[in-house]
N, C-alpha and C. Protein backbone atom coordinates (compact mmCIF):
# COMPACT_ATOMS: atom_id res chain seq x y z
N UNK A 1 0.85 -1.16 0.00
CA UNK A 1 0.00 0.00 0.00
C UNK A 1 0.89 1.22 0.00
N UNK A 2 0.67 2.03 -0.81
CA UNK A 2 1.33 3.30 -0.95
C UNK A 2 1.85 3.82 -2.30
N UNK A 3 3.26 3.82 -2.25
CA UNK A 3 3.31 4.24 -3.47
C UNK A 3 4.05 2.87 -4.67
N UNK A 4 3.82 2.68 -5.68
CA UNK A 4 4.49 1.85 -6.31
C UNK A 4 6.24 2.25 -6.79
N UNK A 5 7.25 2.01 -7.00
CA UNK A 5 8.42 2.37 -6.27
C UNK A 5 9.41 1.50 -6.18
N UNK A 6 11.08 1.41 -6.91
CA UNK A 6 11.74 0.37 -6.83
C UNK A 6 12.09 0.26 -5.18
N UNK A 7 12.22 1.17 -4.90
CA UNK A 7 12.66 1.26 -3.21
C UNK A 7 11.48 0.04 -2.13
N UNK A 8 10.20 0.61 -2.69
CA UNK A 8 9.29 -0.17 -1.86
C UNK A 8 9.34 -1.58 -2.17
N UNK A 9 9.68 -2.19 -3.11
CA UNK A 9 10.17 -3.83 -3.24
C UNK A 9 9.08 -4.16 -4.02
N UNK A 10 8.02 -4.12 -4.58
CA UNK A 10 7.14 -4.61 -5.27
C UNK A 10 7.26 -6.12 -6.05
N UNK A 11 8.41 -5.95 -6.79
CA UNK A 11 9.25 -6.79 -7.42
C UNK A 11 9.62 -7.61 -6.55
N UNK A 12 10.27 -7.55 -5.88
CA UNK A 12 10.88 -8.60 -4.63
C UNK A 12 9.53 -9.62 -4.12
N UNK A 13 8.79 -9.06 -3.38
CA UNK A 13 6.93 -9.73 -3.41
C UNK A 13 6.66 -10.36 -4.50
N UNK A 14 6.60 -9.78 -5.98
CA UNK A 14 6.10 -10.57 -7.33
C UNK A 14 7.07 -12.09 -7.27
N UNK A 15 8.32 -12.00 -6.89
CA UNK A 15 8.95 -13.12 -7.14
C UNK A 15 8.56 -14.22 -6.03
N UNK A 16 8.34 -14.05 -4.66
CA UNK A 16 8.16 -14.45 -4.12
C UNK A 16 7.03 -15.33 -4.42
N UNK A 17 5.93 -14.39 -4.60
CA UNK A 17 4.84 -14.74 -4.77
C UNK A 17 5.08 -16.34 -6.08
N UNK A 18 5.57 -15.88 -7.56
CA UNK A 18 5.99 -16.73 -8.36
C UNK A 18 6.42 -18.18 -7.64
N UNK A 19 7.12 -18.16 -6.62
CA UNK A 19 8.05 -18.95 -6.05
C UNK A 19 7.00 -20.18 -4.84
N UNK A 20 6.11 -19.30 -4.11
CA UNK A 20 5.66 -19.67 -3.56
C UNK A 20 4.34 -20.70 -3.88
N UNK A 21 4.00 -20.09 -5.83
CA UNK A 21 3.00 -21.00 -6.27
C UNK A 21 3.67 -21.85 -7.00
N UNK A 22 4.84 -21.80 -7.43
CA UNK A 22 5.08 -23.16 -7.69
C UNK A 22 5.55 -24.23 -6.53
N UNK A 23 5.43 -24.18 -5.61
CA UNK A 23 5.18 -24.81 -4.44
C UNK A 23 4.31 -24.96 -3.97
N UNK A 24 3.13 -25.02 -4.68
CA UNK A 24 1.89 -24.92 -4.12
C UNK A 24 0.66 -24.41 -3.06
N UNK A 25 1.81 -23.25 -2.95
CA UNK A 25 1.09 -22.14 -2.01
C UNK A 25 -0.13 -21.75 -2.86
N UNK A 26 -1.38 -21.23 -2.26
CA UNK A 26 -2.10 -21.14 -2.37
C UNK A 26 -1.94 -19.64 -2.35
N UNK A 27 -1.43 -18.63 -2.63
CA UNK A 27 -1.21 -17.22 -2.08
C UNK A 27 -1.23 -16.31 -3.26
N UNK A 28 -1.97 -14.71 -2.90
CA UNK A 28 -1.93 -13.99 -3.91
C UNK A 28 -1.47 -12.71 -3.14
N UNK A 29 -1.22 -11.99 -4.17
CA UNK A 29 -0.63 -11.15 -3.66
C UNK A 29 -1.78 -9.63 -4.00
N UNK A 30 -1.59 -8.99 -3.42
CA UNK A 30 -2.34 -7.14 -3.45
C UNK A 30 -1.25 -6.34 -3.26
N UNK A 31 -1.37 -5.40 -4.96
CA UNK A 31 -0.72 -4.42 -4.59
C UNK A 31 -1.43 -3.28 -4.51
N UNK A 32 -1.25 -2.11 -3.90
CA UNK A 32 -2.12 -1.02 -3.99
C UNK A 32 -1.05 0.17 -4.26
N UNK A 33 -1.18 1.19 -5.03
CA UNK A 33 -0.66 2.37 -4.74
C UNK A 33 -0.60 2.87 -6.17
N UNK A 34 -0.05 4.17 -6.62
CA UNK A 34 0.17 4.55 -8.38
C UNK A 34 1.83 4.75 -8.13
N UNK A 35 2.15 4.78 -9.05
CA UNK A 35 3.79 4.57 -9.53
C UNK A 35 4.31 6.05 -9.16
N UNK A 36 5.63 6.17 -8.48
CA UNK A 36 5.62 7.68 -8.17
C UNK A 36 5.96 8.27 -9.56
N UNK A 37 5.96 9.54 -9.07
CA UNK A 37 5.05 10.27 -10.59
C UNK A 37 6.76 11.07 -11.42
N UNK A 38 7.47 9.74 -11.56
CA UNK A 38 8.90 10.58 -12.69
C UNK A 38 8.64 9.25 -13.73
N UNK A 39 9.44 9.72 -14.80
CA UNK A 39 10.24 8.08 -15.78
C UNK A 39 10.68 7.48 -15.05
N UNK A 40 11.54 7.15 -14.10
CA UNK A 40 11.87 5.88 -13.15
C UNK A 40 10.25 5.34 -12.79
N UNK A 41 9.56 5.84 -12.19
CA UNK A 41 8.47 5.51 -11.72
C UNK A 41 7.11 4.75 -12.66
N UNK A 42 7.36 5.05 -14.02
CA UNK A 42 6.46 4.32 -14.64
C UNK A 42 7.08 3.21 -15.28
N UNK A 43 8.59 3.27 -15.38
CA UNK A 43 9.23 2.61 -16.15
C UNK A 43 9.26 1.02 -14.75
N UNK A 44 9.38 1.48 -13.65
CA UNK A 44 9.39 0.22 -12.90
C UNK A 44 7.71 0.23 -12.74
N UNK A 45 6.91 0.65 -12.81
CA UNK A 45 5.58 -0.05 -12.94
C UNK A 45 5.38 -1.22 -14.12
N UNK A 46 5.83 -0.61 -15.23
CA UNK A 46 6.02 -1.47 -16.43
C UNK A 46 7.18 -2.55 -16.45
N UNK A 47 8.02 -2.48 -15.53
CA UNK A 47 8.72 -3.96 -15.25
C UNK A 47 8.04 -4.39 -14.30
N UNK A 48 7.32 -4.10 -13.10
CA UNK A 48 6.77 -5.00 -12.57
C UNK A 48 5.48 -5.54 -12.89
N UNK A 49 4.66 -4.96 -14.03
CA UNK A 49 3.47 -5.30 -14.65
C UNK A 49 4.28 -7.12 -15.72
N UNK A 50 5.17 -6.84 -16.17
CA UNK A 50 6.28 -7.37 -17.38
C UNK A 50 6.32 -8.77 -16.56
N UNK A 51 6.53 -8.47 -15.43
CA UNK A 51 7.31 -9.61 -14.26
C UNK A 51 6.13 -10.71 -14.02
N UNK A 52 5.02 -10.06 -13.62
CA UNK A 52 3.53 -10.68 -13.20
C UNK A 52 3.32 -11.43 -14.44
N UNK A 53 3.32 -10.69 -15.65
CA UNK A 53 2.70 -11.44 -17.07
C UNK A 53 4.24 -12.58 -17.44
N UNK A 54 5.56 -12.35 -17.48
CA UNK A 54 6.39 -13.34 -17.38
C UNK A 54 6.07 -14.24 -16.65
N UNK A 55 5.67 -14.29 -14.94
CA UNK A 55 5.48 -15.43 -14.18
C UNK A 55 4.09 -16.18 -14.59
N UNK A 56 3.69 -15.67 -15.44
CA UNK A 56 2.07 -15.85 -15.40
C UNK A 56 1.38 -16.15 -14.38
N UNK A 57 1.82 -15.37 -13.37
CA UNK A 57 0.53 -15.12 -12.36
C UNK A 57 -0.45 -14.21 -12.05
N UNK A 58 -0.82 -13.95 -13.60
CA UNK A 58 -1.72 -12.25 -13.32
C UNK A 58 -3.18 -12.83 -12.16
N UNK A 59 -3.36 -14.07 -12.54
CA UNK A 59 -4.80 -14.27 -11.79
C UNK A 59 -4.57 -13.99 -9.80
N UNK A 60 -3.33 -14.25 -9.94
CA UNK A 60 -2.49 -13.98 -8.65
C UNK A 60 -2.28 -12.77 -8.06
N UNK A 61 -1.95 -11.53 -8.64
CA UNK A 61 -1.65 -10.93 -8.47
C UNK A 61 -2.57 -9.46 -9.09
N UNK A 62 -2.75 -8.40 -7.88
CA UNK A 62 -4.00 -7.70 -7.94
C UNK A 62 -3.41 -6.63 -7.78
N UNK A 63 -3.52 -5.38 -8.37
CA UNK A 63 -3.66 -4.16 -8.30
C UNK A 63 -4.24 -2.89 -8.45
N UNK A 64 -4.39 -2.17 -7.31
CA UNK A 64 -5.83 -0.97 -7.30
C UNK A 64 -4.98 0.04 -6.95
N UNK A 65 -5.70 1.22 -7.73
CA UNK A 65 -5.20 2.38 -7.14
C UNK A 65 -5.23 2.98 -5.54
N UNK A 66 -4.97 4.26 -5.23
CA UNK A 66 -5.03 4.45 -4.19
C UNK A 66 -6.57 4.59 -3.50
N UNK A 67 -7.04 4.23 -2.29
CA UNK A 67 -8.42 4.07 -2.09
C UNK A 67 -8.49 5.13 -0.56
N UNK A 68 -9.22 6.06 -0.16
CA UNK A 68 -9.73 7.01 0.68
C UNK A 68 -10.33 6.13 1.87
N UNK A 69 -10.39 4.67 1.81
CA UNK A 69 -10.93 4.00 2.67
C UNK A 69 -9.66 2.25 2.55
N UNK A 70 -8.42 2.93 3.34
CA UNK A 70 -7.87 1.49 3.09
C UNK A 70 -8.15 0.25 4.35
N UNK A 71 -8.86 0.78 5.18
CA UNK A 71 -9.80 -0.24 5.87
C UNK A 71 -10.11 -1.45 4.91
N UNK A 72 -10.91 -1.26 3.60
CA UNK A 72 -11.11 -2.54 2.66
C UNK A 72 -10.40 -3.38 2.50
N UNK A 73 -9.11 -2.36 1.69
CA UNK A 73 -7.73 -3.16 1.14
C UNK A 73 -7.13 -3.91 2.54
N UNK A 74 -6.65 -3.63 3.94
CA UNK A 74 -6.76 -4.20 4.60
C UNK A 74 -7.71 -5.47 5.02
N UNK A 75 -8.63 -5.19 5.24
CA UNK A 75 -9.78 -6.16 5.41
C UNK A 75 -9.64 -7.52 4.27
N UNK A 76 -9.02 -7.10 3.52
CA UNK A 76 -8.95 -8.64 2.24
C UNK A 76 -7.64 -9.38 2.51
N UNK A 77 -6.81 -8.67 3.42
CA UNK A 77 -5.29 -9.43 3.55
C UNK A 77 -5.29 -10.47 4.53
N UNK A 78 -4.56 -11.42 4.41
CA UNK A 78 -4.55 -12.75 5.81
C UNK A 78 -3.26 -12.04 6.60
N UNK A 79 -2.08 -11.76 5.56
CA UNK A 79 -0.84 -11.58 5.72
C UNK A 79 -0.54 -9.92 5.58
N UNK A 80 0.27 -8.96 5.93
CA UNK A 80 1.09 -8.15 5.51
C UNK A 80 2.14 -7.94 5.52
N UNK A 81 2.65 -7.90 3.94
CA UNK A 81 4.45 -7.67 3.69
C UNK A 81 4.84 -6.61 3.54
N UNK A 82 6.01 -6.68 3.92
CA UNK A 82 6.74 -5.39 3.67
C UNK A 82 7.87 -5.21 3.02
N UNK A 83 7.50 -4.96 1.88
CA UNK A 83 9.68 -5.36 1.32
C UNK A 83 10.19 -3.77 1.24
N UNK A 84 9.79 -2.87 1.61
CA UNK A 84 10.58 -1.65 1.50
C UNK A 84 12.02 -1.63 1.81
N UNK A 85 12.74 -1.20 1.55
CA UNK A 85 14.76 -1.52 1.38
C UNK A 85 14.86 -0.77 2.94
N UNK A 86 14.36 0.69 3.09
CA UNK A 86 14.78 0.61 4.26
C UNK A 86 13.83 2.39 4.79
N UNK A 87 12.80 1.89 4.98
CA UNK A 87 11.22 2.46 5.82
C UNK A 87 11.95 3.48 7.05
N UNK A 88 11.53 4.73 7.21
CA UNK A 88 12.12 5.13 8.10
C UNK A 88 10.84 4.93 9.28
N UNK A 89 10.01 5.69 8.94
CA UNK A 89 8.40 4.92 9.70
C UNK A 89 7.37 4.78 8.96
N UNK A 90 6.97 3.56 8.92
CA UNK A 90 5.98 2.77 8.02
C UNK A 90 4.68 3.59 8.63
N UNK A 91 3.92 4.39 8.48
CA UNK A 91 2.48 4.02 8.32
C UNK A 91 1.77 3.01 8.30
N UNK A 92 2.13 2.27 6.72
CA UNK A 92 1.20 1.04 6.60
C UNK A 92 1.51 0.10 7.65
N UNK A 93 2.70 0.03 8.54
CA UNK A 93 2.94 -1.27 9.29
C UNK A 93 2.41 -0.79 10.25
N UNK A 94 2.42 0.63 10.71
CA UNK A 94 1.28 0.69 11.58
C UNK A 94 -0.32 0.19 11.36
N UNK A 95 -0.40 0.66 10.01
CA UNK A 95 -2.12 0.37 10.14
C UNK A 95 -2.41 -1.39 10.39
N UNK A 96 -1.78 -1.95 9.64
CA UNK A 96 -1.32 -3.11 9.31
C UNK A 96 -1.67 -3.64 11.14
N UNK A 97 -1.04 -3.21 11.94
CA UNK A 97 -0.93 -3.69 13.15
C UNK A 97 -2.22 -3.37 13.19
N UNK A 98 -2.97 -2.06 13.62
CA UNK A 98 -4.33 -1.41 13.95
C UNK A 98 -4.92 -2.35 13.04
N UNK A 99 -5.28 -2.74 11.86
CA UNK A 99 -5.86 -3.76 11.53
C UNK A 99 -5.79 -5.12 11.78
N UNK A 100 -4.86 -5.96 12.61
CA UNK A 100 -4.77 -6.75 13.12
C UNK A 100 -4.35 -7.95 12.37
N UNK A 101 -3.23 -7.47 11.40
CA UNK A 101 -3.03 -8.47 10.32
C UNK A 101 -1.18 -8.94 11.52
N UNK A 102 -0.97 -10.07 10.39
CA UNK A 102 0.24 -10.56 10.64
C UNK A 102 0.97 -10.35 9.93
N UNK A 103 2.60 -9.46 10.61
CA UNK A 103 3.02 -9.07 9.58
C UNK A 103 4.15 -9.73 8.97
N UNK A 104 5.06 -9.41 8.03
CA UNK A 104 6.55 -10.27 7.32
C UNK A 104 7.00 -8.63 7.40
N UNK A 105 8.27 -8.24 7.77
CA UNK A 105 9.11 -7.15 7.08
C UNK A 105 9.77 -7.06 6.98
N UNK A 106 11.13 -6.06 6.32
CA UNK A 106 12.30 -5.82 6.24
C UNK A 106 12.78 -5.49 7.46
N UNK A 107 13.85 -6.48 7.82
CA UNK A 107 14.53 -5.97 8.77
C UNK A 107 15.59 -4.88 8.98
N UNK A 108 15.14 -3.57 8.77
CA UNK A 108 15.83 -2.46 7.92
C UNK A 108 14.75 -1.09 8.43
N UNK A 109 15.94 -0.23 8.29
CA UNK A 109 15.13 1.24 8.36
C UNK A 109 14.77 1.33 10.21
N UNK A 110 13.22 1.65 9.93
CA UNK A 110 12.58 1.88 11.47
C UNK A 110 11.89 0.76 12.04
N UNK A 111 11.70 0.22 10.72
CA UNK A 111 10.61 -1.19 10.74
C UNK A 111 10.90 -1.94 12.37
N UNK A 112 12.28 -2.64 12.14
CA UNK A 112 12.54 -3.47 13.32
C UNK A 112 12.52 -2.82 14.77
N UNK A 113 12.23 -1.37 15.04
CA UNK A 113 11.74 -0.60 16.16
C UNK A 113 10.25 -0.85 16.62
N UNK A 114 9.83 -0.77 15.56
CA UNK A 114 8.14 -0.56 15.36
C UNK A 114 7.62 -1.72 15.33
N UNK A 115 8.52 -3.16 15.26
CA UNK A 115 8.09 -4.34 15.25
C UNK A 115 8.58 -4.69 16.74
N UNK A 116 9.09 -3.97 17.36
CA UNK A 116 10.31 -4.82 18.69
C UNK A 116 10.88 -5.41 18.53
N UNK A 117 11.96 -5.43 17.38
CA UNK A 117 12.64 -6.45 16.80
C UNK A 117 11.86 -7.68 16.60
N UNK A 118 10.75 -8.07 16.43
CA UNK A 118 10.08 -9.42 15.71
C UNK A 118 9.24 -9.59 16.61
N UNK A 119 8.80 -8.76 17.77
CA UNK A 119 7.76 -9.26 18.71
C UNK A 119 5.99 -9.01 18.04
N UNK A 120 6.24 -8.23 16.83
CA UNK A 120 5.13 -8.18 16.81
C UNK A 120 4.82 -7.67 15.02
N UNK A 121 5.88 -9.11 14.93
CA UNK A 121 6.02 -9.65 13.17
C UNK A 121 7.27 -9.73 13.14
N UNK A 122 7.62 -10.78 11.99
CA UNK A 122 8.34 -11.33 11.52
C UNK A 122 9.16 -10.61 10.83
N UNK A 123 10.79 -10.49 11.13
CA UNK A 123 11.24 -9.90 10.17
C UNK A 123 12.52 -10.58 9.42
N UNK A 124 12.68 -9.92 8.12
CA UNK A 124 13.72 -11.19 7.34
C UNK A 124 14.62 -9.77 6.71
N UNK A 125 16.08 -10.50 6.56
CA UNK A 125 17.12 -9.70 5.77
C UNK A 125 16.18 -9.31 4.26
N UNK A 126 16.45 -7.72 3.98
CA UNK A 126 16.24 -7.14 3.38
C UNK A 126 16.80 -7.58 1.90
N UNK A 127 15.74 -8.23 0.74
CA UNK A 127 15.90 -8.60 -0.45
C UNK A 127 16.44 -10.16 -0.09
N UNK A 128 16.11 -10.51 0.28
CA UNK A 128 16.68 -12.12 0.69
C UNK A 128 15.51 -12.97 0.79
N UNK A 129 15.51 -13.57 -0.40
CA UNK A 129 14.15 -14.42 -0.68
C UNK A 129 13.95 -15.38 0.06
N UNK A 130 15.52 -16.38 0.48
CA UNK A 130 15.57 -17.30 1.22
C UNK A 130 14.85 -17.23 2.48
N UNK A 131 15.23 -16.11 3.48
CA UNK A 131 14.76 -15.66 4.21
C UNK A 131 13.31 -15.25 4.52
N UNK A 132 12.80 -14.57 3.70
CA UNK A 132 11.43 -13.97 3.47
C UNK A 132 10.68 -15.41 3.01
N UNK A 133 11.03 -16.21 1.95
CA UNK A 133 10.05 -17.60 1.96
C UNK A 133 10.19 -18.31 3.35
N UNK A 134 11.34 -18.55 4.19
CA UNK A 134 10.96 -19.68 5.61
C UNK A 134 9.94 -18.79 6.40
N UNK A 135 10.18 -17.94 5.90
CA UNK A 135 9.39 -16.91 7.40
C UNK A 135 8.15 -16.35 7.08
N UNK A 136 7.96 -16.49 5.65
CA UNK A 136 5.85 -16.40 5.19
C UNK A 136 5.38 -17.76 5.23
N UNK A 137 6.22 -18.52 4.76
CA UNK A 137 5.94 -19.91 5.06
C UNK A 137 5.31 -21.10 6.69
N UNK A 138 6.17 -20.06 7.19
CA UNK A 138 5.55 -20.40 8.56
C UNK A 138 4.96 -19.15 9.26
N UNK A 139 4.46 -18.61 8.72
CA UNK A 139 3.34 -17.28 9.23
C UNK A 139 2.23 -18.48 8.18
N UNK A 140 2.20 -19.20 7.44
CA UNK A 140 1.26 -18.77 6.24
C UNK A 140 0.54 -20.78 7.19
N UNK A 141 1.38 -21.22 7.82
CA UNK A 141 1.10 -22.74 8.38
C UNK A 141 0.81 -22.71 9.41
N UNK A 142 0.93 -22.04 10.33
CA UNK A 142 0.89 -21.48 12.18
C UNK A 142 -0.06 -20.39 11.93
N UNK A 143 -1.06 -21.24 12.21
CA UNK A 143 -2.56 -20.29 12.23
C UNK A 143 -2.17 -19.49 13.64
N UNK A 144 -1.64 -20.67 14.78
CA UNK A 144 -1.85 -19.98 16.36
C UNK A 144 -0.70 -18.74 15.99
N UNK A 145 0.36 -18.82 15.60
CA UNK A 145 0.93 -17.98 15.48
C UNK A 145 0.95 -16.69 14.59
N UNK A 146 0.01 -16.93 13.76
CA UNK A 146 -0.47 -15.74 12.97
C UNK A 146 -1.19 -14.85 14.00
N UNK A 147 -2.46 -15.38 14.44
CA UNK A 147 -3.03 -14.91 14.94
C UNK A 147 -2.39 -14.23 16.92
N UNK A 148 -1.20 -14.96 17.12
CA UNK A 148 -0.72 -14.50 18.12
C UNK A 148 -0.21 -12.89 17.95
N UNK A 149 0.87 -12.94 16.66
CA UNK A 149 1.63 -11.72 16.47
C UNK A 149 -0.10 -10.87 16.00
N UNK A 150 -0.65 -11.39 15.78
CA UNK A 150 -1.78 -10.28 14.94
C UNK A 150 -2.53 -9.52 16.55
N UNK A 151 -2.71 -10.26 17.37
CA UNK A 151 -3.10 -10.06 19.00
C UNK A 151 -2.60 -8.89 19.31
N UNK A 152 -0.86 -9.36 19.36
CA UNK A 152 -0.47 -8.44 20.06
C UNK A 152 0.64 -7.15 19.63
N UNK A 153 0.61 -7.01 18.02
CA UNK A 153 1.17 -5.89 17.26
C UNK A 153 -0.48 -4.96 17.32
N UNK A 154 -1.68 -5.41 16.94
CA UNK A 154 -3.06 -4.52 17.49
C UNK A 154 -3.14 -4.07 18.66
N UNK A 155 -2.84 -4.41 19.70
CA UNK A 155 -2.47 -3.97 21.55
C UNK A 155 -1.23 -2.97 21.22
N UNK A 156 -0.32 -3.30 20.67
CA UNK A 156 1.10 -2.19 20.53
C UNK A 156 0.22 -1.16 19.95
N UNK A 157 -0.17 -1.28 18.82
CA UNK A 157 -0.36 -0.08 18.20
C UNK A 157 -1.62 1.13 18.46
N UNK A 158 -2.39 0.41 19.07
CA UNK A 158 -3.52 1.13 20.05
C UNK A 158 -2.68 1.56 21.06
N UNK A 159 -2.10 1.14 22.07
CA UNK A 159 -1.58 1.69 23.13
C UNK A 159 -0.53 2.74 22.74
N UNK A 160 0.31 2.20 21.57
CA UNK A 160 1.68 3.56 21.31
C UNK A 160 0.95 4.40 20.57
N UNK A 161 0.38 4.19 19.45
CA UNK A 161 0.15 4.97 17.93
C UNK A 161 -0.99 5.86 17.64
N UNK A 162 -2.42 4.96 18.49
CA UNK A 162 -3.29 5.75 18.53
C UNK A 162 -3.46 7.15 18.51
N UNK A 163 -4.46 7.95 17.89
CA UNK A 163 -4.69 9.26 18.22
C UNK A 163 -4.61 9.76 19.59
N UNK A 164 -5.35 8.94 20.25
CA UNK A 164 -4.82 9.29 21.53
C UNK A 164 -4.03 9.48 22.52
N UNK A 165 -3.63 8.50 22.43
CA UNK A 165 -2.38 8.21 22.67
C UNK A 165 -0.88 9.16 22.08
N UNK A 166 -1.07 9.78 21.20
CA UNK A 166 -0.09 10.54 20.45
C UNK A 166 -0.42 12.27 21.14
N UNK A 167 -1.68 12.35 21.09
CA UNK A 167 -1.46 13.59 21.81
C UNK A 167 -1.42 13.79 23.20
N UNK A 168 -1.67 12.56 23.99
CA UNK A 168 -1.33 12.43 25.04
C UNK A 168 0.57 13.17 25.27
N UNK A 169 1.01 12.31 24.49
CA UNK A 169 2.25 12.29 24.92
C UNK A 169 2.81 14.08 24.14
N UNK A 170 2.14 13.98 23.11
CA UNK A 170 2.69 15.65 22.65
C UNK A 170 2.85 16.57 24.15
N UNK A 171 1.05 16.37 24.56
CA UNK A 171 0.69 17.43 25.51
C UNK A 171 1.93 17.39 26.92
N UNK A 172 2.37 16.17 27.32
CA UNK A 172 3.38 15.58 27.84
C UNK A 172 5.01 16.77 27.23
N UNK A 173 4.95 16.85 26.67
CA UNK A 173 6.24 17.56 26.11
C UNK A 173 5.94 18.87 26.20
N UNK A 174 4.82 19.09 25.75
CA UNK A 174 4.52 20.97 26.04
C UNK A 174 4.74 20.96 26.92
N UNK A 175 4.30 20.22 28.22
CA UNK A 175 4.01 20.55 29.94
C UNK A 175 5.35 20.61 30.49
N UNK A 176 6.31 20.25 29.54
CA UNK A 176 7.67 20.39 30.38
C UNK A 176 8.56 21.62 29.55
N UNK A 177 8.02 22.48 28.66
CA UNK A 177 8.52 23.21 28.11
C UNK A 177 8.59 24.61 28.90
């Protein structure tokens, strides 16, 4: 979700995804976002459109523009990935948590802060397929454990992230100014 983007990994996910159905994963992938808006940016939309129709997994693989209500696009995921190279603070892995999904991410950037180092999702070396397949692979077989990290990254992120919670702590910083 966000923007489409060599940085955000899109590509990295498409292969996976490829990888994972010829193993008989049952898994599709959602992308959401529009291509950021230079020639780099359409030119990797059009390799990763290239990549989907090479693997022939278009029936697999879904993409919508940006939506004013990503509650939906959430609401259709079992899983959320993250291949961004290196996230300084994810949004989506926040919402991702507030929606109560289970997550996979780069272990990179801010991500592994915002996860507690893996307490509340899975995280794998950045562009390392090896890695990223053992570790969706067993998010995708460990129902209890999907649903564990999904428990308690939704408790993190209500308690830290919330609206409330955020101006709580602003007002906290004025009061000592």
């Amino acid at each position: 979700m966000g923007r489409i983007d060599k940085l955000k990994g899109q590509d990295f996910l498409i292969e996976a995804v490829n990888k994972l159905r010829q193993e008989n994963y049952n898994i599709e992938l959602l992308i959401a976002g529009e291509p950021t808006r230079e020639k780099a940016g359409e030119d990797y939309n059009n390799y990763i459109l290239q990549l989907v129709k090479e693997y022939n997994i278009e029936k697999y693989v879904h993409f919508y523009s940006f939506f004013d209500n990503v509650g939906i696009l959430y609401s259709a995921l079992d899983i959320f990935a993250l291949a961004t190279q290196n996230e300084t603070f994810g949004m989506v892995t926040v919402e991702a948590m507030l929606f109560s999904k289970p997550i996979i991410a780069t272990n990179s950037g801010g991500t592994p802060e915002i996860l507690c180092d893996g307490e509340f999702g899975l995280l794998y070396e950045n562009r390392n397929l090896e890695d990223f397949l053992v570790k969706i692979k067993t998010l995708i077989e460990d129902e209890k454990l999907r649903e564990n990290i999904a428990e308690k990254a939704s408790e993190e992120a209500i308690n830290k992230y919330s609206h409330k919670t955020e101006v709580d702590e602003i007002l906290k910083i004025i009061e000592t100014l």
